[in-house]
Structures are given as C-alpha cells and as structure tokens.
C-alpha atoms as a PDB file:
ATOM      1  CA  UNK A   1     161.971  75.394  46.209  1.00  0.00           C
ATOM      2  CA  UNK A   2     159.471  77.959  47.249  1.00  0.00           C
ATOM      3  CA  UNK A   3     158.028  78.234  43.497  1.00  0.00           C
ATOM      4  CA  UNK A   4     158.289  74.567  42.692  1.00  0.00           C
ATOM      5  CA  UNK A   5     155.739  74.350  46.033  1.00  0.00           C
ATOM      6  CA  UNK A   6     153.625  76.884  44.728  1.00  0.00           C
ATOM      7  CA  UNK A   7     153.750  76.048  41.370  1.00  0.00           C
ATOM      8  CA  UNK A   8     151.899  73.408  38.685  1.00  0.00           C
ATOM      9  CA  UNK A   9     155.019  72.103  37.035  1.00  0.00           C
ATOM     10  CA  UNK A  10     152.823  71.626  33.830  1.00  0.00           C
ATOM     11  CA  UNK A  11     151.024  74.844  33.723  1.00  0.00           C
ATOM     12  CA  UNK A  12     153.416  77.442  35.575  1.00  0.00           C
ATOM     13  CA  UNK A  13     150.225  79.093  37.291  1.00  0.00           C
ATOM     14  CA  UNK A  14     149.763  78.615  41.057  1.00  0.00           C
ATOM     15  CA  UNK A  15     148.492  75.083  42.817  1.00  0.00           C
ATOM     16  CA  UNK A  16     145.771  73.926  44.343  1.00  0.00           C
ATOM     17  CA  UNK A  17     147.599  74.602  48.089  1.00  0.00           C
ATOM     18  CA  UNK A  18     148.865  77.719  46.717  1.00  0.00           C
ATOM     19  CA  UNK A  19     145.462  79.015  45.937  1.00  0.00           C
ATOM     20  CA  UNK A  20     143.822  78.127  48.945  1.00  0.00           C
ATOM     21  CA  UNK A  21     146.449  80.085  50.884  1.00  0.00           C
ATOM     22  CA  UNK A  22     145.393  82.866  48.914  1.00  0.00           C
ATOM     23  CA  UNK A  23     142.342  82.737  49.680  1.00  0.00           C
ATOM     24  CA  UNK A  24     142.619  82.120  53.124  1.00  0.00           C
ATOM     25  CA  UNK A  25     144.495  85.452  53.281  1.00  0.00           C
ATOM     26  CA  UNK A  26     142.377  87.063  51.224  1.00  0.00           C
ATOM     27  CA  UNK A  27     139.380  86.492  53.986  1.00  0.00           C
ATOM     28  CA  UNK A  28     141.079  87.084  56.923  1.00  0.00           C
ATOM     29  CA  UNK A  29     141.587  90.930  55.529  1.00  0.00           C
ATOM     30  CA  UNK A  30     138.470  91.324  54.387  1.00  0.00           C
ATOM     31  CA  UNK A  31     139.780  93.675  52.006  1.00  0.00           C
ATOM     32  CA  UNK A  32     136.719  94.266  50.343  1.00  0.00           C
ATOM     33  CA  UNK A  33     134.584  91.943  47.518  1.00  0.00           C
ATOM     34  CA  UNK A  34     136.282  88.603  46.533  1.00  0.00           C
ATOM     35  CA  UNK A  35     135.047  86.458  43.808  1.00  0.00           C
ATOM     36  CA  UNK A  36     136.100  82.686  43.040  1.00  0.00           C
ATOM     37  CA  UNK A  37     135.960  81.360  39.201  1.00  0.00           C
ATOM     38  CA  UNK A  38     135.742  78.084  39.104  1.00  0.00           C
ATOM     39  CA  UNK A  39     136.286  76.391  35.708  1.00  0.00           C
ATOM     40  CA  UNK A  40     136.079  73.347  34.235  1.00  0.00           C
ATOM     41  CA  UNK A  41     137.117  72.294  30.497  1.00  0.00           C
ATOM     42  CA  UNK A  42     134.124  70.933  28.454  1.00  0.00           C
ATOM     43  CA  UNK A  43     135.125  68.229  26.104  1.00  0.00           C
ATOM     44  CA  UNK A  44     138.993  67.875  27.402  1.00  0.00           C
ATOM     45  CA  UNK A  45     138.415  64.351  28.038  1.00  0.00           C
ATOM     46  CA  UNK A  46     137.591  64.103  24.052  1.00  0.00           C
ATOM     47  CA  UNK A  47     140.773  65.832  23.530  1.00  0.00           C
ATOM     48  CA  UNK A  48     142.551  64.182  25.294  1.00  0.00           C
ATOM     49  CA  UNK A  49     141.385  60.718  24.532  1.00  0.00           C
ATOM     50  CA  UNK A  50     141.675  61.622  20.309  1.00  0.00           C
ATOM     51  CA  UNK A  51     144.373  62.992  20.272  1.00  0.00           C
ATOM     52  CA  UNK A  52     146.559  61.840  23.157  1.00  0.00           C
ATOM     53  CA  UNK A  53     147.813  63.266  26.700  1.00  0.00           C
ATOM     54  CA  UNK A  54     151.361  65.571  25.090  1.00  0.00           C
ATOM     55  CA  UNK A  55     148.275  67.297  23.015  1.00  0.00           C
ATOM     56  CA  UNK A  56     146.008  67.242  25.857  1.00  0.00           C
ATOM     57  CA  UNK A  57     148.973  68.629  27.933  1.00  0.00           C
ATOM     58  CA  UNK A  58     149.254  71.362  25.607  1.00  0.00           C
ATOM     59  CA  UNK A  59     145.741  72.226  25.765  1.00  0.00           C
ATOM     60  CA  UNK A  60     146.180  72.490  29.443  1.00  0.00           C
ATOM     61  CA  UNK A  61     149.437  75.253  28.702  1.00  0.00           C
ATOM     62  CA  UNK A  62     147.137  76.943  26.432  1.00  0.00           C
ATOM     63  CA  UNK A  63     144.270  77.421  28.781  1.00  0.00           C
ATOM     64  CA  UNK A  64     146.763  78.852  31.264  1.00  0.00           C
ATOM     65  CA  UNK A  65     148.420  81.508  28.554  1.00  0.00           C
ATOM     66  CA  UNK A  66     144.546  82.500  27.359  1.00  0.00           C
ATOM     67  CA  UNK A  67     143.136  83.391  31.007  1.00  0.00           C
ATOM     68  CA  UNK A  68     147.296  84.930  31.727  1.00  0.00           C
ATOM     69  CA  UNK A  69     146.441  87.205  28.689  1.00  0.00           C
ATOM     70  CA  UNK A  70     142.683  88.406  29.296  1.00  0.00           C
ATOM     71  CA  UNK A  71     143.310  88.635  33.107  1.00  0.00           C
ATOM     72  CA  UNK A  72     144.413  91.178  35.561  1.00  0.00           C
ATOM     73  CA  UNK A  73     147.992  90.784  37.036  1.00  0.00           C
ATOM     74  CA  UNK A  74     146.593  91.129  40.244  1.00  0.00           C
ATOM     75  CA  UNK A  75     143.711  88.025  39.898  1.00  0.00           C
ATOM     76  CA  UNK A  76     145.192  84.738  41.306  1.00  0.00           C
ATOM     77  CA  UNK A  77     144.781  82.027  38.514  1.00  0.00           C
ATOM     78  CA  UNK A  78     145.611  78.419  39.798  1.00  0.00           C
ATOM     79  CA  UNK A  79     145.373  75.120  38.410  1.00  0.00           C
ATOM     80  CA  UNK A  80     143.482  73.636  40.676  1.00  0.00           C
ATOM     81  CA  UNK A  81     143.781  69.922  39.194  1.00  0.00           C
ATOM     82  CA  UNK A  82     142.971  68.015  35.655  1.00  0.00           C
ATOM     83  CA  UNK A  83     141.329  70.321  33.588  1.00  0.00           C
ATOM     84  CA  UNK A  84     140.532  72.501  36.336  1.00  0.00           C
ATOM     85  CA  UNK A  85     141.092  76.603  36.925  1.00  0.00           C
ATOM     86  CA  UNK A  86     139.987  78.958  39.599  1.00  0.00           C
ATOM     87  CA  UNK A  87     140.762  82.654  39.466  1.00  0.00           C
ATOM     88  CA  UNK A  88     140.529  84.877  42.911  1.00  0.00           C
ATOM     89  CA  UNK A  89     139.434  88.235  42.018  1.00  0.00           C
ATOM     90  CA  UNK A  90     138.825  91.002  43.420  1.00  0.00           C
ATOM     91  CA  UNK A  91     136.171  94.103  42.345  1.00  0.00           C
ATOM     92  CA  UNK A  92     136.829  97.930  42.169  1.00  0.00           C
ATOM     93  CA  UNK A  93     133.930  99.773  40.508  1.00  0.00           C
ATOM     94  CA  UNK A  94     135.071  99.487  36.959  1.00  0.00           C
ATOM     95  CA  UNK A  95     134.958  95.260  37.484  1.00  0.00           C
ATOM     96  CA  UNK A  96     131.959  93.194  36.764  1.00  0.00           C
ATOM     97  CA  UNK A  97     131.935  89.789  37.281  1.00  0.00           C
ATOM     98  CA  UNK A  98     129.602  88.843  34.357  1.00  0.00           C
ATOM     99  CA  UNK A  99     131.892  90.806  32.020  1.00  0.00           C
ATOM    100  CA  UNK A 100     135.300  88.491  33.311  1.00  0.00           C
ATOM    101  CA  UNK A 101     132.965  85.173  32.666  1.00  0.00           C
ATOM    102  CA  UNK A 102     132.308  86.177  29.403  1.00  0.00           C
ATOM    103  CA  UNK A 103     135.805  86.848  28.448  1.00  0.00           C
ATOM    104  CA  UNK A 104     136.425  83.615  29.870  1.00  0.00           C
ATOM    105  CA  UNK A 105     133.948  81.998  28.271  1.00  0.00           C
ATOM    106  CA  UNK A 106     135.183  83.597  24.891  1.00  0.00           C
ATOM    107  CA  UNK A 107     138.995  82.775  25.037  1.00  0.00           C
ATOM    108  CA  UNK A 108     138.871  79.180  25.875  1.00  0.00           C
ATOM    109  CA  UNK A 109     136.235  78.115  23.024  1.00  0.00           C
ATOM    110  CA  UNK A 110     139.181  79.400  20.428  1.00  0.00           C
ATOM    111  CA  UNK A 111     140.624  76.540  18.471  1.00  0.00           C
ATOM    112  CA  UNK A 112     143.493  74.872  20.265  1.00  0.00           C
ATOM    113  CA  UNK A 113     146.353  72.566  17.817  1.00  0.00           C
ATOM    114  CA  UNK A 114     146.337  74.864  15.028  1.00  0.00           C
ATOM    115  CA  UNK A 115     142.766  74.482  14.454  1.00  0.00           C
ATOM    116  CA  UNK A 116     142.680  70.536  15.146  1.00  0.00           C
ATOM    117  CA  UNK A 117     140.464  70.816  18.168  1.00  0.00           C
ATOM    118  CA  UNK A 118     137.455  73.214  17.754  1.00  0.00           C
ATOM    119  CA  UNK A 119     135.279  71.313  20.526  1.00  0.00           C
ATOM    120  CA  UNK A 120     136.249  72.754  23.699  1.00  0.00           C
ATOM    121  CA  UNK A 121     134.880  75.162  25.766  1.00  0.00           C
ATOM    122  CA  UNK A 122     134.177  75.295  29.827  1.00  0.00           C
ATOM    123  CA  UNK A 123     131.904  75.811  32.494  1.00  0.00           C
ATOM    124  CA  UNK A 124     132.071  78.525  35.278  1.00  0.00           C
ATOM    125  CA  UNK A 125     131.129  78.324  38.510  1.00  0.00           C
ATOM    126  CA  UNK A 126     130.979  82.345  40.021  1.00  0.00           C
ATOM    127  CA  UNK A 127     130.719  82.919  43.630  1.00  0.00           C
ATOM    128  CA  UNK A 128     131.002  86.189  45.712  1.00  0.00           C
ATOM    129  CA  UNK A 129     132.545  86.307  48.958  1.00  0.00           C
ATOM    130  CA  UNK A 130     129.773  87.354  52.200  1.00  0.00           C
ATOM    131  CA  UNK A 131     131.274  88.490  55.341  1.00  0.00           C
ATOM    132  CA  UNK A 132     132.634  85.448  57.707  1.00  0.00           C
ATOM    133  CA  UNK A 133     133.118  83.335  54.579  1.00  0.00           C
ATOM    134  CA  UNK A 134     135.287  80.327  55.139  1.00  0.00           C
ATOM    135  CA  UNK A 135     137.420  78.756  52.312  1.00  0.00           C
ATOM    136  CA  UNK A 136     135.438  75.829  52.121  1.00  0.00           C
ATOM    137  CA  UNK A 137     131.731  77.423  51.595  1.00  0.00           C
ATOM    138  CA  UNK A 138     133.336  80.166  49.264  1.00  0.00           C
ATOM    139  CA  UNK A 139     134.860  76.939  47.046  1.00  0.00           C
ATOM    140  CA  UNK A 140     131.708  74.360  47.217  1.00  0.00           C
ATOM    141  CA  UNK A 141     129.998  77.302  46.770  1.00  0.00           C
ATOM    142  CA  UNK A 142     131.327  78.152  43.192  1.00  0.00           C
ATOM    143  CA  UNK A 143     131.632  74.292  42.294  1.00  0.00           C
ATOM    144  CA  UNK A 144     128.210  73.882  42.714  1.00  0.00           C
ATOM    145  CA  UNK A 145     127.676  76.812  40.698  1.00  0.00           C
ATOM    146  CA  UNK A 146     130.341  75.560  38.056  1.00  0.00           C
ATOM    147  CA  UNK A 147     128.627  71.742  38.091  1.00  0.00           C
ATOM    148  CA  UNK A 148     124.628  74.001  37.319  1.00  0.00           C
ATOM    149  CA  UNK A 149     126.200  75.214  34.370  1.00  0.00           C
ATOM    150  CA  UNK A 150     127.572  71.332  33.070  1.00  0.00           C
ATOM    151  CA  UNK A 151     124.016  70.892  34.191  1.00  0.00           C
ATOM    152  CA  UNK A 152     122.140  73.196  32.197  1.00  0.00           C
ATOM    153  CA  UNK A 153     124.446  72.600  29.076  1.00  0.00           C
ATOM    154  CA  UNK A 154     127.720  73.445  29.190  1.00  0.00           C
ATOM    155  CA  UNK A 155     129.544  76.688  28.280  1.00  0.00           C
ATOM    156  CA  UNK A 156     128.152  79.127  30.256  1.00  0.00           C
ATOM    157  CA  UNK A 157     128.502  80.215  33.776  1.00  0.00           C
ATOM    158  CA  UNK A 158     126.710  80.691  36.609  1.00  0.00           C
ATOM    159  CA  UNK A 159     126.371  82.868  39.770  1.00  0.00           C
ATOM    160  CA  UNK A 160     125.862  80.578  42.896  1.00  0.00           C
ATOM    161  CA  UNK A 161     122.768  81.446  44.382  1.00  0.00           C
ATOM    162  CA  UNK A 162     121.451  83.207  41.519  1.00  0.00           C
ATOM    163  CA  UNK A 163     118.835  82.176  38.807  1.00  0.00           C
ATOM    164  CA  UNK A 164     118.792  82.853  35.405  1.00  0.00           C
END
C-alpha cells in the first residue's frame, strides 16, 4: 500500500505527493545544495496524438528507464504528471548541474518505438535551493525556468534566475 501511494502506477518512479515530501524533507535539513529539474517532453502531444496513447504510454516508461540509467541512485526522479519529470538532486564537488541537464537533454532526444518517433526532446527548468526555501518558490521557481526554455525554443534548459 505504501508503494502504490508513492508510486506512478504507469511509470514506477515516485509521484507528484511523493516528491514533494521529499523535498519538504530535504529543506527542513538543510543538508547542503539542492537542485530541482523540472522537465517537460517537447513534441509528446505529437506522439501521442500519431501514434496513439499505449505508444505514448510507452514513451512515458521510456523516459523513466533513460533518466533511471544516466542518474544517481541517490537523485529523486518523480513523475510529476503527463509528460512531466522532476529530479531532486543534490551536489558534492564532483556534481555540476549544467553537466546533469545535458545528459538529460541528450538521453531523451534518442529515438523512442524502434526508431518510429525521432521528434521528441524536452525542456528543463534548473533551480538551486537558497537558504529558507519553501517547496513552493523552489518548484515555481524551476517551472518558470522550464516554461523560458519552451520559450526560447525548446530543448534546452535553463537556470532560474540566470541569463544566457
């Protein structure tokens, strides 16, 4: 019961309520730097609408496996709803953030369906915990920075608060 509450039942990774838990906790110990990644598939819809919600659905299952594989075992992926990620990591001196965005970035724009669907990529919202942070700033925070990338054309990322 405990997994099917913290669980996406299509996916396997952690929910939306799951994640915010997380992060909550995460906070409160101020354990040192905490970054949110907020993703969102560019061109799903496409997908989905082409080729029909089982292939779409497997896209989804896809996504999840590519950011298991090029992630740490100790970031927090989540489903966070639709076509939507969000990864809580945190950074030791061999981390950096732009490196993790770009291996994002990277995996997901791989074919999915054996080739069939060479359209999608995403769009990554970054932003970096500052002391006091609630769970709500941190999370508009990196969707704002997620919706400037859509914004300034699609698969890329951005840093909230940061120009490039």
């Amino acid at each position: 019961l405990l997994y099917q509450a913290t669980h996406d039942n299509l996916t396997s990774l952690y929910n939306r309520e799951a994640f915010v838990n997380q992060l909550k906790y995460q906070l409160h110990q101020r354990v040192g730097e905490t970054a949110i990644f907020f993703i969102d598939l560019d061109g799903f819809k496409q997908a989905n609408d082409r080729y029909g919600h089982e292939s779409g659905n497997i896209v989804l299952k896809e996504t999840a496996e590519r950011l298991r594989e090029i992630l740490r075992k100790s970031d927090f992926i989540c489903r966070y709803g639709g076509d939507e990620f969000v990864i809580i990591a945190g950074k030791d001196e061999s981390r950096d953030y732009t490196t993790v965005a770009e291996r994002i970035l990277a995996t997901i724009s791989k074919p999915y369906l054996d080739g069939a669907v060479n359209f999608i990529t995403c769009s990554i919202g970054v932003a970096i915990s500052e002391e006091r942070e609630t769970v709500d700033t941190l999370i508009k925070k990196a969707d704002f920075a997620m919706y400037s990338a859509k914004r300034a054309g699609k698969n890329m990322f951005k840093f909230c608060g940061v120009t490039t």
